[in-house]
N, C-alpha and C. Protein backbone atom coordinates (compact mmCIF):
# COMPACT_ATOMS: atom_id res chain seq x y z
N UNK A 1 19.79 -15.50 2.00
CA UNK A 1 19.22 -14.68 0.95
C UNK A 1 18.65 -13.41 1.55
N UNK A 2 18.94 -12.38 0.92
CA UNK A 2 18.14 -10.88 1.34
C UNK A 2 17.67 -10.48 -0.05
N UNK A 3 16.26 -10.15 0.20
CA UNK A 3 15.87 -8.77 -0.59
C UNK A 3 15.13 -7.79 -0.24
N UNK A 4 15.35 -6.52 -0.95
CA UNK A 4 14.53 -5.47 -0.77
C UNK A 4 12.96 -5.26 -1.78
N UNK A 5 12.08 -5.07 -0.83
CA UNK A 5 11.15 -4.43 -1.47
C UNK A 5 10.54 -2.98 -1.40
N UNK A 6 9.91 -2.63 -2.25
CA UNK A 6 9.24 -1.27 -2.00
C UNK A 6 7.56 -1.19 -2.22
N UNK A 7 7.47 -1.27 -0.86
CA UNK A 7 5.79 -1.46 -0.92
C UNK A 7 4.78 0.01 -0.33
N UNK A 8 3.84 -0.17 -1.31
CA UNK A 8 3.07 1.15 -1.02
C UNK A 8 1.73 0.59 0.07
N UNK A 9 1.53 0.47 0.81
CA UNK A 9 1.01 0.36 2.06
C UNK A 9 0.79 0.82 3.37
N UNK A 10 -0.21 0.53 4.44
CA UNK A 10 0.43 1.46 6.04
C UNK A 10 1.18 0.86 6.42
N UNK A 11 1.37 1.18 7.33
CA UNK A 11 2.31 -0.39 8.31
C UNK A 11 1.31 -0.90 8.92
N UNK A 12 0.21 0.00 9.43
CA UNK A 12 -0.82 -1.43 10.12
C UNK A 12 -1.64 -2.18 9.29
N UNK A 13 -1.47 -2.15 7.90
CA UNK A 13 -1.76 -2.82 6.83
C UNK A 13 -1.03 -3.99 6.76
N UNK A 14 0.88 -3.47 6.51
CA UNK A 14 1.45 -4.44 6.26
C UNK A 14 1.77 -5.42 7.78
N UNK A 15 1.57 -5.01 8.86
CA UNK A 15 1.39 -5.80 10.13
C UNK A 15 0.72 -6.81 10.48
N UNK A 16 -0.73 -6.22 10.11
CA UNK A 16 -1.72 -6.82 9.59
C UNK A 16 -1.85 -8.20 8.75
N UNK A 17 -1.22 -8.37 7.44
CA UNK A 17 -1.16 -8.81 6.17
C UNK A 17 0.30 -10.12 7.25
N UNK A 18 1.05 -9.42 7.34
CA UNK A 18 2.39 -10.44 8.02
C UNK A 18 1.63 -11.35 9.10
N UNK A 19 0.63 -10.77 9.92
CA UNK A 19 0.36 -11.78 10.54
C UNK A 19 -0.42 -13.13 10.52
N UNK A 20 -0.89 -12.69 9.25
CA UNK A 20 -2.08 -13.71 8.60
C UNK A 20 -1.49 -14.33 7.67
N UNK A 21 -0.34 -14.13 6.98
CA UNK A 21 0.33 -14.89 6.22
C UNK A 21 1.39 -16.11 7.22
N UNK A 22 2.06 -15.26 8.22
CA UNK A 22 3.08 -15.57 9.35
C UNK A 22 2.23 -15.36 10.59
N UNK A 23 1.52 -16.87 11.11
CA UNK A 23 1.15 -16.32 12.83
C UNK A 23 2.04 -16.06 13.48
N UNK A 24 3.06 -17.08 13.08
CA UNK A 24 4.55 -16.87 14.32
C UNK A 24 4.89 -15.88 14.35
N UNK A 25 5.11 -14.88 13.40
CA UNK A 25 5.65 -13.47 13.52
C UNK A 25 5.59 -12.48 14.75
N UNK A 26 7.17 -12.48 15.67
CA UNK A 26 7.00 -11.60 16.46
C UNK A 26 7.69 -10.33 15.74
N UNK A 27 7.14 -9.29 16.66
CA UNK A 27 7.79 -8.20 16.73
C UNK A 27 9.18 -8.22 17.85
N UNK A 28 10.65 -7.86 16.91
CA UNK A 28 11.64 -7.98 18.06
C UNK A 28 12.40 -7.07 18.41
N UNK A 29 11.26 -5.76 17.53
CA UNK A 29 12.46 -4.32 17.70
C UNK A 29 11.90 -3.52 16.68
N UNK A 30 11.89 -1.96 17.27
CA UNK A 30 10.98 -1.32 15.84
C UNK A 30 11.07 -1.62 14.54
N UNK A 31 9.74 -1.54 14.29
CA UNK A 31 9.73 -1.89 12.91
C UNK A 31 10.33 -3.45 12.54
N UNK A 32 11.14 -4.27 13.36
CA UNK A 32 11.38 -5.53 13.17
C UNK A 32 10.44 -6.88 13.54
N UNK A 33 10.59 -7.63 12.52
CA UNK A 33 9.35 -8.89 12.72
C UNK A 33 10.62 -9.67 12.08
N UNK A 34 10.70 -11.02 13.22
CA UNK A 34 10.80 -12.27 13.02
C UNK A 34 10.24 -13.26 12.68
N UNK A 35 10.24 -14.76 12.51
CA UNK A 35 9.33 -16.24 12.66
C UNK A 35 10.62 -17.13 12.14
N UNK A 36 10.06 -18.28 12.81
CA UNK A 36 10.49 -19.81 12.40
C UNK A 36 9.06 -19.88 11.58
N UNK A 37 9.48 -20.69 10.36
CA UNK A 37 8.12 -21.60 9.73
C UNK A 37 8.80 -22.38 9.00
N UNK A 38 8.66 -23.65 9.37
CA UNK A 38 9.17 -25.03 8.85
C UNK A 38 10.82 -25.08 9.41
N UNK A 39 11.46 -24.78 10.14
CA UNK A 39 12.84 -24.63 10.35
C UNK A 39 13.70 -23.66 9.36
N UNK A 40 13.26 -22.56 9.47
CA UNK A 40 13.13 -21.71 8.45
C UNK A 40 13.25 -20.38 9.28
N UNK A 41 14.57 -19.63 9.69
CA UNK A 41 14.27 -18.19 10.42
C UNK A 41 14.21 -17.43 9.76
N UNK A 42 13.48 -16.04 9.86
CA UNK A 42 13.54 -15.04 8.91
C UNK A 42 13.45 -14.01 10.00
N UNK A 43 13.87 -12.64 8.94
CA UNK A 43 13.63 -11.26 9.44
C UNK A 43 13.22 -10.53 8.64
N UNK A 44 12.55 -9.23 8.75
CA UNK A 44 12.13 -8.19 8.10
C UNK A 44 11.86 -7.01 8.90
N UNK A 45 12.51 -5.84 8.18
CA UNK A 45 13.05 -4.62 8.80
C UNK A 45 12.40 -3.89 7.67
N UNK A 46 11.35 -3.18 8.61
CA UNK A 46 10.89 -2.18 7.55
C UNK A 46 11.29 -0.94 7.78
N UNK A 47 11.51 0.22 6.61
CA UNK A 47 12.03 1.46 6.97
C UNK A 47 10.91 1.96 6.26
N UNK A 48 10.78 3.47 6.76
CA UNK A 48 9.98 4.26 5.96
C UNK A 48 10.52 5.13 4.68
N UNK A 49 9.88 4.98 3.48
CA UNK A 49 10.32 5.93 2.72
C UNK A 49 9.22 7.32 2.64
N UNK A 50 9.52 8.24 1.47
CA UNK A 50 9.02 9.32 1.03
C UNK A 50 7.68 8.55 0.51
N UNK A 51 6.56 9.28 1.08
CA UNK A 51 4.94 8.46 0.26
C UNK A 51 5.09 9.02 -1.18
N UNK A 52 3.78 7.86 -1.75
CA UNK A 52 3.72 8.22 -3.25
C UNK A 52 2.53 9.19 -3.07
N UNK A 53 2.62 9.62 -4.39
CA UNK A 53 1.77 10.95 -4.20
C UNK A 53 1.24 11.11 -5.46
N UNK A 54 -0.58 10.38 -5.66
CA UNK A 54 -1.21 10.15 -7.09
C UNK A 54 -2.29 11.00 -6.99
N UNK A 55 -1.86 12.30 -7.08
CA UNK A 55 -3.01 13.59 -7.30
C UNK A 55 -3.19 13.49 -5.88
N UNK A 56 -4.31 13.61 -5.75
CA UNK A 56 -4.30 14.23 -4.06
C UNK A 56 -4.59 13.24 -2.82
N UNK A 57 -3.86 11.83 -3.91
CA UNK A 57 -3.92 10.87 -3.10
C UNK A 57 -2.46 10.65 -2.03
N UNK A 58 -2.30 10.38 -1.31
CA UNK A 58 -0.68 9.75 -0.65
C UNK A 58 -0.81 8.54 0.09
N UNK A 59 0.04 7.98 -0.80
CA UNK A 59 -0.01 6.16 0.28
C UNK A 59 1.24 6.30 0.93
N UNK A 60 1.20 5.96 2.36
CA UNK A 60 2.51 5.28 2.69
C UNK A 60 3.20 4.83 2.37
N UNK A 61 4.76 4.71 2.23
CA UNK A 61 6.10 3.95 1.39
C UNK A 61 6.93 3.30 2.37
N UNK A 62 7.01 2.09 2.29
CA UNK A 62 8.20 1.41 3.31
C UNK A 62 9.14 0.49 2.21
N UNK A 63 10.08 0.59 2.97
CA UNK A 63 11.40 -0.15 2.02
C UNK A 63 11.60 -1.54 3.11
N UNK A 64 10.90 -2.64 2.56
CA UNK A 64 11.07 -4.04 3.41
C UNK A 64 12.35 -4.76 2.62
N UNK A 65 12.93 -5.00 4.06
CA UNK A 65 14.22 -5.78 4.35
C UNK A 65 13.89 -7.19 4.44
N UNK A 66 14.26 -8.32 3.52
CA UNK A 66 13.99 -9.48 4.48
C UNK A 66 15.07 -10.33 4.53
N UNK A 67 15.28 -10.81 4.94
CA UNK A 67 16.64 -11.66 5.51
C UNK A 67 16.02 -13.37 5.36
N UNK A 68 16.61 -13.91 4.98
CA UNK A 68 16.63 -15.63 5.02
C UNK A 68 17.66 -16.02 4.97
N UNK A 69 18.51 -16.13 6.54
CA UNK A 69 19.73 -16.72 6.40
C UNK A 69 20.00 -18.32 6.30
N UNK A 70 20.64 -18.65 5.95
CA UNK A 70 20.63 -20.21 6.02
C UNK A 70 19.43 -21.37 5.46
N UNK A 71 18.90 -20.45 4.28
CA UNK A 71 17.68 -21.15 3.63
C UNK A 71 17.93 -22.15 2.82
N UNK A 72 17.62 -23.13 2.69
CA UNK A 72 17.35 -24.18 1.32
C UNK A 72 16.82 -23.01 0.23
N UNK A 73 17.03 -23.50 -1.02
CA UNK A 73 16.01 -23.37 -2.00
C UNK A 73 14.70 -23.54 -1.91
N UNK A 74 14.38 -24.50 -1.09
CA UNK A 74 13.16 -25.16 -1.50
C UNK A 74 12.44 -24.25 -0.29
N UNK A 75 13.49 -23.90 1.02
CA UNK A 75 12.43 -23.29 2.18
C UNK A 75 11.95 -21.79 1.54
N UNK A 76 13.71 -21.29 0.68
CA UNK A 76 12.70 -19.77 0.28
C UNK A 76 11.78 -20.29 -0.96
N UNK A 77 11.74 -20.94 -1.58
CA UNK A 77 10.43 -20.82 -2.65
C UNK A 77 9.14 -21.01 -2.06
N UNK A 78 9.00 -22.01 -0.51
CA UNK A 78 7.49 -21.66 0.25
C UNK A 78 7.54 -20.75 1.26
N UNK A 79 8.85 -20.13 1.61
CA UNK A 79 8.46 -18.69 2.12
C UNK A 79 8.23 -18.08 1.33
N UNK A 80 8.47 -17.47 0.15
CA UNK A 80 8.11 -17.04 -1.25
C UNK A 80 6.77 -17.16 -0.87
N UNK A 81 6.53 -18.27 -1.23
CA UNK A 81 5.07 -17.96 -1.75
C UNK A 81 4.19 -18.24 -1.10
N UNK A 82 4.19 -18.38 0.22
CA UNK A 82 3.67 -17.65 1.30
C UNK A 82 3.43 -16.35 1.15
N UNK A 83 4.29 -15.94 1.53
CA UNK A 83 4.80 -14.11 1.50
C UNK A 83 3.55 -13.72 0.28
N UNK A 84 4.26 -13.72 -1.04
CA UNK A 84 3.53 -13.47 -2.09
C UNK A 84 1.88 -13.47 -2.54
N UNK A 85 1.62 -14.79 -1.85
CA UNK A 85 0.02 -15.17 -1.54
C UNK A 85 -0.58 -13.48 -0.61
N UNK A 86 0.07 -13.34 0.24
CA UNK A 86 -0.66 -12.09 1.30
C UNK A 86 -0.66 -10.47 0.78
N UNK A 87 0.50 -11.00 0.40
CA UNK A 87 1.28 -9.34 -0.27
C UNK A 87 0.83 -8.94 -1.62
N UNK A 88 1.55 -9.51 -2.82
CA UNK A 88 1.22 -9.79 -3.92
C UNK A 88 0.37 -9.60 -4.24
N UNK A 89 -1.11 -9.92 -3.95
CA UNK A 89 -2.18 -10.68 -4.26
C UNK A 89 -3.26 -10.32 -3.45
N UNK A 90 -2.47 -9.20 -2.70
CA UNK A 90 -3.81 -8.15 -2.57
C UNK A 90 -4.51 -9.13 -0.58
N UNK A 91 -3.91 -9.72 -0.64
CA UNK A 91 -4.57 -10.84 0.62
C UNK A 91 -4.95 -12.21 0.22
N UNK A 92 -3.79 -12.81 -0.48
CA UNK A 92 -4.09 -14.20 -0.81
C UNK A 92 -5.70 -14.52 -1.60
């Protein structure tokens, strides 16, 4: 399974946020973060986009890649919501 997201964040926000959701999470190449969790590999490749820009505010824009090759159903619905708990939800 792959999807894309578009998250308004820093990256040492979203670095941050990945590691407390994912301890295992290495870094294996710019901007790339791996983990095993539960027999479960993943990737995520973040790119930078154009920031948003709310009056004379600007947040950072990254376009996250994530990869779950060879997942059960059941492993992406608690990587899901893992993920979702940190991200989503503001920090679980």
């Amino acid at each position: 399974e792959r999807a894309v997201l578009d998250m308004a964040l820093s990256r040492a926000e979203f670095v941050r946020q990945l590691h407390v959701a994912f301890p295992e999470a290495q870094q294996t190449g710019p901007d790339v973060f791996s983990g095993d969790a539960a027999g479960l590999h993943w990737t995520i490749r973040l790119q930078a986009s154009s920031p948003l820009q709310l009056g004379r505010l600007r947040l950072e824009r990254w376009t996250v890649n994530i990869a779950l090759p060879d997942a059960t159903a059941q492993q992406r619905g608690r990587w899901w919501q893992r993920f979702s708990a940190h991200f989503q939800k503001g920090g679980g």
